[in-house]
N, C-alpha and C. Protein backbone atom coordinates (compact mmCIF):
# COMPACT_ATOMS: atom_id res chain seq x y z
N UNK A 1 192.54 151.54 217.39
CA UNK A 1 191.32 151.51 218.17
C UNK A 1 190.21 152.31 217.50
N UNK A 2 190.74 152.87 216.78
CA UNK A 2 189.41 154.48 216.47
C UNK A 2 188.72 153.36 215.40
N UNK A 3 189.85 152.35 214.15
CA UNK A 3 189.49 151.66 213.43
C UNK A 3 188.21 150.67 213.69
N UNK A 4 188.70 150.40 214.77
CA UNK A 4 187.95 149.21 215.94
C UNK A 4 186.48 149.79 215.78
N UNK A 5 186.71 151.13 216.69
CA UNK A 5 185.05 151.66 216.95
C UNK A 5 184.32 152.28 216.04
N UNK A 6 184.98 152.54 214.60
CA UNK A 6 184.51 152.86 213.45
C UNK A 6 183.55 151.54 212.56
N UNK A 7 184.19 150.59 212.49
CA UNK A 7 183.73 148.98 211.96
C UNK A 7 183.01 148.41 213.16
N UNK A 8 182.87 148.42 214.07
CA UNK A 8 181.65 147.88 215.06
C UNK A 8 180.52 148.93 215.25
N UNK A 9 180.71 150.37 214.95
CA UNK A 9 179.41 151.56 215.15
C UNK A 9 178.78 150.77 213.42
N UNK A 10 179.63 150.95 212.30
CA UNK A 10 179.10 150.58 211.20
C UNK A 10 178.09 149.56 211.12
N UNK A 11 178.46 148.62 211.72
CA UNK A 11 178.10 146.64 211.62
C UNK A 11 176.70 147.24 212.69
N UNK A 12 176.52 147.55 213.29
CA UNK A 12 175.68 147.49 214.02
C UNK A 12 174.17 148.32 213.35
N UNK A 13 175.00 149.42 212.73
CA UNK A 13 173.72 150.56 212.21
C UNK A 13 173.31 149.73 210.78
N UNK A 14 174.55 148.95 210.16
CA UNK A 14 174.05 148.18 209.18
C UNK A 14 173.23 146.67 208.94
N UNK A 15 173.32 146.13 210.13
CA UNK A 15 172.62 145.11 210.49
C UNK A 15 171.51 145.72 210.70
N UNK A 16 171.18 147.01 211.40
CA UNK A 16 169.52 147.04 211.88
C UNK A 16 169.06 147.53 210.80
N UNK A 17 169.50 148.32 209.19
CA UNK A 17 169.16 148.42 207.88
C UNK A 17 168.87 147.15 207.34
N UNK A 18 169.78 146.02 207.61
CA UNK A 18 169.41 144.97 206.52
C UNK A 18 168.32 144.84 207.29
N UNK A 19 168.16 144.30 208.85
CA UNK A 19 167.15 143.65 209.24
C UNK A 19 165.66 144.37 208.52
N UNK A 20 165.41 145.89 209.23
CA UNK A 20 164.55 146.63 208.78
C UNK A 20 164.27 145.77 207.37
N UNK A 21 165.05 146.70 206.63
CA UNK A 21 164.86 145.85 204.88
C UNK A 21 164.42 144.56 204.96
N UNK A 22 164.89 143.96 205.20
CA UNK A 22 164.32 142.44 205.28
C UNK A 22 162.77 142.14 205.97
N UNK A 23 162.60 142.70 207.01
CA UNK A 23 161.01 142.52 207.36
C UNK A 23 160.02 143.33 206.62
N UNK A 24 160.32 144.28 206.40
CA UNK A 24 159.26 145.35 205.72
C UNK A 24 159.05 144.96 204.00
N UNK A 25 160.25 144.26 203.38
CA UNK A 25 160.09 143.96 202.09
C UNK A 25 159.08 143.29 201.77
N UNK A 26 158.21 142.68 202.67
CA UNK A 26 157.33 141.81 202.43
C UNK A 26 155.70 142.34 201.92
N UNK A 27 155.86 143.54 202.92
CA UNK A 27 155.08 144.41 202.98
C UNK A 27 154.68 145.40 201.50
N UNK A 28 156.14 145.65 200.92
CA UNK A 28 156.07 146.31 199.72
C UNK A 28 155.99 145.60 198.45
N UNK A 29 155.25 145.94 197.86
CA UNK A 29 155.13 145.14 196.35
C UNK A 29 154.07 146.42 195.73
N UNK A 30 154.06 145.53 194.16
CA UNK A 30 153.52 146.55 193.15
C UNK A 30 152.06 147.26 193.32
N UNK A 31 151.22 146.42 193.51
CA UNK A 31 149.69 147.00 194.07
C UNK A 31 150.39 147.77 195.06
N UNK A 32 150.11 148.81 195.63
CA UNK A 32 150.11 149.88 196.17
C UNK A 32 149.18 150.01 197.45
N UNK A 33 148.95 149.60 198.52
CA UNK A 33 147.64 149.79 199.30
C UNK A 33 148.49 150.41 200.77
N UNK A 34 146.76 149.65 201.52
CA UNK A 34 147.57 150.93 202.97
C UNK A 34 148.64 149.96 203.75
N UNK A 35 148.76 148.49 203.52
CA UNK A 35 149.86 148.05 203.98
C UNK A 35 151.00 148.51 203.74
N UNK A 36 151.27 148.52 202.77
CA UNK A 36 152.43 149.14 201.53
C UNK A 36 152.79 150.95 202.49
N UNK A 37 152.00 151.36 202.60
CA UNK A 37 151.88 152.78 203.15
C UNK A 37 152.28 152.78 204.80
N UNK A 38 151.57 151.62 205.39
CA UNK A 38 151.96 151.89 207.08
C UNK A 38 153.31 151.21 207.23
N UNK A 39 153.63 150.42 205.84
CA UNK A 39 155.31 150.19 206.05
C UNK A 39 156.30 150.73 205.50
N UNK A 40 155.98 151.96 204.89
CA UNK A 40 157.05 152.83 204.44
C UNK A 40 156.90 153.93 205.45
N UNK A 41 155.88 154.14 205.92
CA UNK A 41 155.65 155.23 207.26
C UNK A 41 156.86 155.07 208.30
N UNK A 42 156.60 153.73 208.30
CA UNK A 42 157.48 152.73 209.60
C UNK A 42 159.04 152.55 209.42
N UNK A 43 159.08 152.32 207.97
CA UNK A 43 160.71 151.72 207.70
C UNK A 43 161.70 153.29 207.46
N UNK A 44 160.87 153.90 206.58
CA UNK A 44 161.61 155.28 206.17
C UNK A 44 162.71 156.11 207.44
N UNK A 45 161.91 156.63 208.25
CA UNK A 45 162.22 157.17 209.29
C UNK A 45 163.42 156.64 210.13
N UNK A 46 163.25 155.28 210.07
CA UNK A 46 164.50 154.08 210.48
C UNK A 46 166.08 154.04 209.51
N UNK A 47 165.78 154.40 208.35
CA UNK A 47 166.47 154.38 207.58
C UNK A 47 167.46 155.83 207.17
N UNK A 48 166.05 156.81 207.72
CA UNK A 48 166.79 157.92 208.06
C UNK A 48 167.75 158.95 209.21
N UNK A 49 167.06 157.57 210.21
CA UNK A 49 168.08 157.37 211.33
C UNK A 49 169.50 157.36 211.45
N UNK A 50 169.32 156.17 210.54
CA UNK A 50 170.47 155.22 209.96
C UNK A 50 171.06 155.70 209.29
N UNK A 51 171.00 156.50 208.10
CA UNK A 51 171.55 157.38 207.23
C UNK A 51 172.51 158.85 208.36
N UNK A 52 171.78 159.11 209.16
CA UNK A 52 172.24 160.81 209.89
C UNK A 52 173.00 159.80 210.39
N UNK A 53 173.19 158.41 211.69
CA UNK A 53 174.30 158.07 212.23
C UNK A 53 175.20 158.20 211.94
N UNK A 54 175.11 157.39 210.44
CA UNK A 54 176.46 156.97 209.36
C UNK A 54 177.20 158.28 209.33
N UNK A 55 176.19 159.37 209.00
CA UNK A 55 176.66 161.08 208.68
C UNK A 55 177.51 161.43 209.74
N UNK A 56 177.18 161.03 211.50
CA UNK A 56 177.86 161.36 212.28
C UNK A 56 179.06 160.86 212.55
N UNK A 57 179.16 159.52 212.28
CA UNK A 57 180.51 158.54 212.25
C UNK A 57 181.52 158.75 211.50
N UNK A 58 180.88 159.30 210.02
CA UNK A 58 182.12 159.98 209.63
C UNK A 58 182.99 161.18 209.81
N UNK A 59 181.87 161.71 210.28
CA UNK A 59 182.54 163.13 210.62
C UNK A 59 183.59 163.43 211.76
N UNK A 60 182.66 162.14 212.84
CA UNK A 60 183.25 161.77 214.25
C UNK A 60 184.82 161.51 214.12
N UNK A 61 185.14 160.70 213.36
CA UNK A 61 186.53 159.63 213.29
C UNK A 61 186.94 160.77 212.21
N UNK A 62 188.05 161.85 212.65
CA UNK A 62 188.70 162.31 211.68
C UNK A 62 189.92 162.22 211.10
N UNK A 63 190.51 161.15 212.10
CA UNK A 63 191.69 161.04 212.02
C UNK A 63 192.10 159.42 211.04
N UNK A 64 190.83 158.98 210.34
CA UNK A 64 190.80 158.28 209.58
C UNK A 64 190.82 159.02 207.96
N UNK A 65 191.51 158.70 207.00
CA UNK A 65 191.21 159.25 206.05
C UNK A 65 190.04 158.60 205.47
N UNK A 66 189.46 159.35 204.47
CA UNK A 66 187.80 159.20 203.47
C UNK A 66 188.15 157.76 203.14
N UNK A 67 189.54 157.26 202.40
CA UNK A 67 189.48 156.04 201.56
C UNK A 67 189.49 155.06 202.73
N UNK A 68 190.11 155.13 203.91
CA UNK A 68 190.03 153.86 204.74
C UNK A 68 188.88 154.17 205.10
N UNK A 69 188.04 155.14 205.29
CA UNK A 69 186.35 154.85 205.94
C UNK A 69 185.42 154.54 204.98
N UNK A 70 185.32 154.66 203.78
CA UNK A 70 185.02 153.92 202.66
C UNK A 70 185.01 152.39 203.05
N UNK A 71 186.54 152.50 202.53
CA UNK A 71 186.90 150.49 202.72
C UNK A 71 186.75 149.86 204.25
N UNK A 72 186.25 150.62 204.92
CA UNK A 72 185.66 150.06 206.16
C UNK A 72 184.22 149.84 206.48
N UNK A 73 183.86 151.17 205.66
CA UNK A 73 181.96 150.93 205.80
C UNK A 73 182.01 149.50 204.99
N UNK A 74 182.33 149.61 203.34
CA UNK A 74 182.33 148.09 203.31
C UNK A 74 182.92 146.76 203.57
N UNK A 75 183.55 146.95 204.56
CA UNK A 75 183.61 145.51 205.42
C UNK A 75 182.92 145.48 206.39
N UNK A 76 182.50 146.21 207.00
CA UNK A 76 181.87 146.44 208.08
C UNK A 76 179.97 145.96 207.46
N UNK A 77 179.61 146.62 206.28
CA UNK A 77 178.49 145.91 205.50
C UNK A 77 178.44 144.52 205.08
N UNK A 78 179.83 144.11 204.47
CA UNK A 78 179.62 142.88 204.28
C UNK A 78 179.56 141.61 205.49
N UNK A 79 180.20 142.62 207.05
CA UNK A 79 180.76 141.26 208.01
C UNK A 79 178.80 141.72 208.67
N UNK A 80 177.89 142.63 208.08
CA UNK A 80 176.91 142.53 208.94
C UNK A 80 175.88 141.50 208.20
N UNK A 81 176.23 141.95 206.43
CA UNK A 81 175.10 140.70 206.17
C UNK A 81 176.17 138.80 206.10
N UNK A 82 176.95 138.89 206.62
CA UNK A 82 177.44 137.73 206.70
C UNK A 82 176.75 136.78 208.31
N UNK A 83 177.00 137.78 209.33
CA UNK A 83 176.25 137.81 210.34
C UNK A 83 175.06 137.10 210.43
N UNK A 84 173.93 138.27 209.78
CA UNK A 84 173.01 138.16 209.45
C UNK A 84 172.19 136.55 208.67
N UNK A 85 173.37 136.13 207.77
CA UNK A 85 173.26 135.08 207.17
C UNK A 85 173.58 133.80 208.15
N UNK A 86 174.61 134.02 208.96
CA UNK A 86 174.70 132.76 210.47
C UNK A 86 173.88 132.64 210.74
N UNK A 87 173.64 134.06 211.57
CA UNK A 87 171.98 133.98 212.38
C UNK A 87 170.64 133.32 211.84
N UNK A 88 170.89 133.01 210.85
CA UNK A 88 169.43 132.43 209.97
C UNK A 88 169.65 131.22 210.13
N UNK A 89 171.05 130.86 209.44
CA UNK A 89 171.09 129.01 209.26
C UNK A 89 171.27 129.07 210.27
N UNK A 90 171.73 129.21 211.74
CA UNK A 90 171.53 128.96 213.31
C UNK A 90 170.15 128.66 213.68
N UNK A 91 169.50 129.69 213.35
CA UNK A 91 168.10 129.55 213.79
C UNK A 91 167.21 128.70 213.35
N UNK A 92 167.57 128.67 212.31
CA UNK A 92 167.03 127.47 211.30
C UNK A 92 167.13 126.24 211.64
N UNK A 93 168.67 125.70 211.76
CA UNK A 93 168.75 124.54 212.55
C UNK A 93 168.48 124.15 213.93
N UNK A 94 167.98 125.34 214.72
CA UNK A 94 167.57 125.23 216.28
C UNK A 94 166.11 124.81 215.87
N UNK A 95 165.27 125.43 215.48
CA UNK A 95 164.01 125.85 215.18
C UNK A 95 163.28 124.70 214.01
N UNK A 96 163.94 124.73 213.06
CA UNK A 96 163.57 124.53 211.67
C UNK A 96 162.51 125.58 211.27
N UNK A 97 162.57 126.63 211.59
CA UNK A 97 161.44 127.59 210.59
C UNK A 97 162.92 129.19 210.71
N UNK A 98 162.43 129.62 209.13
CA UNK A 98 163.12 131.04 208.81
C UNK A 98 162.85 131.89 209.59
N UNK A 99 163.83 132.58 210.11
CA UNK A 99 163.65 133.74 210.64
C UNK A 99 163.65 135.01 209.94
N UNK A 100 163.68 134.63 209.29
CA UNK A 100 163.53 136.49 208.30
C UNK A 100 162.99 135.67 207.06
């Protein structure tokens, strides 16, 4: 169970990273201006959210060793951008326009 709530806290804090990432990338590119600026204002802080969670989850679950929470953050990353990737061709075929 601890496994359970370790890989669903993950998938969740890592889906709202990709998402973040994914909308704001648009925003960033090489010219430099104040768009570029009110979306790193915006995304950073989110990311550093996201970063202290992760910090707490591991610390939380101790009765997991380091190497299975490792090999869990990444499944837990890969089952969020897999997710992530449904949710598009879903939407896509409801809609016909991209959602991200």
């Amino acid at each position: 169970m601890n496994n359970l709530t370790f890989i669903l806290y993950h998938f969740v804090l890592f889906s709202i990273a990709l998402v973040t990432n994914v909308f704001f990338d648009r925003y960033l590119g090489p010219p430099l201006d104040f768009d570029d600026l009110i979306a790193s204002v915006v995304a950073i802080p989110i990311f550093i959210v996201v970063a202290l969670l992760i910090g707490k989850l591991y610390k939380q679950h101790k009765s997991i060793t380091l190497k299975s929470k490792v090999l869990l953050s990444i499944l837990s990353f890969i089952m969020a951008a897999i997710f992530l990737i449904v949710l598009e061709n879903i939407w896509f075929e409801i809609t016909g326009n991209m959602l991200f």
